[in-house]
Protein backbone atom coordinates (compact mmCIF):
# COMPACT_ATOMS: atom_id res chain seq x y z
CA UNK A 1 0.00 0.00 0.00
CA UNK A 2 1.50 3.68 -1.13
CA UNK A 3 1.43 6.92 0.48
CA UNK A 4 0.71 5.76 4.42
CA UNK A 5 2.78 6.65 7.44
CA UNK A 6 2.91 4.90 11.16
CA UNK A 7 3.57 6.56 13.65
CA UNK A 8 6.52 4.34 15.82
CA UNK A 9 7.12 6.24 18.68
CA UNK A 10 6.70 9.57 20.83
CA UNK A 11 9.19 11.19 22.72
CA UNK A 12 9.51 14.37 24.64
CA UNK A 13 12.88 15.67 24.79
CA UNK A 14 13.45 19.70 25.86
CA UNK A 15 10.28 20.36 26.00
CA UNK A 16 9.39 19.23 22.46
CA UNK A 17 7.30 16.63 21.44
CA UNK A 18 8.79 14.16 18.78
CA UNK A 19 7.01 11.95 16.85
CA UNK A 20 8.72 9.10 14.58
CA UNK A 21 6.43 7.92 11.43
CA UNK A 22 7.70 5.15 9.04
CA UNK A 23 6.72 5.76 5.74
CA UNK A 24 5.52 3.34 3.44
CA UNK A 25 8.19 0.99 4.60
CA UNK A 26 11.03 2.97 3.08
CA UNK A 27 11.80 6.32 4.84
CA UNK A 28 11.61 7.71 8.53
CA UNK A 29 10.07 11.12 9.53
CA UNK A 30 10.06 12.84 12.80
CA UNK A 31 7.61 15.85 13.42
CA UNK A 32 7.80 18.39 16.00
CA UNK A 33 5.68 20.24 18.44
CA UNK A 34 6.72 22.15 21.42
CA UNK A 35 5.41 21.35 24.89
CA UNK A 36 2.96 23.73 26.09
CA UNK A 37 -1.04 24.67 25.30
CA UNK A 38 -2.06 22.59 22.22
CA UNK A 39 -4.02 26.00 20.57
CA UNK A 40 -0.65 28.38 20.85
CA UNK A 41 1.33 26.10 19.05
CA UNK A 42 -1.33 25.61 16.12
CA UNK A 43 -1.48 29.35 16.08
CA UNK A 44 -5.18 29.49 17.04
């Protein structure tokens, strides 16, 4: 199957949240989010 991503793993490190996706069984990807209210960091 093409085009999905899994998230593997969530880690808070420096007060940022890091979350580790494979994707489609050939790449890694990490995204980021600081620590904190959910709404400031999504700019709402």
């Amino acid at each position: 199957m093409s085009n999905v991503r899994f998230v593997e793993g969530l880690v808070c490190f420096r007060d940022t949240w890091f979350a580790y996706y494979g994707q489609s069984d050939s790449t890694l990807g990490v995204a980021t989010c600081p620590v904190g209210d959910r709404r400031s960091a999504l700019g709402a």
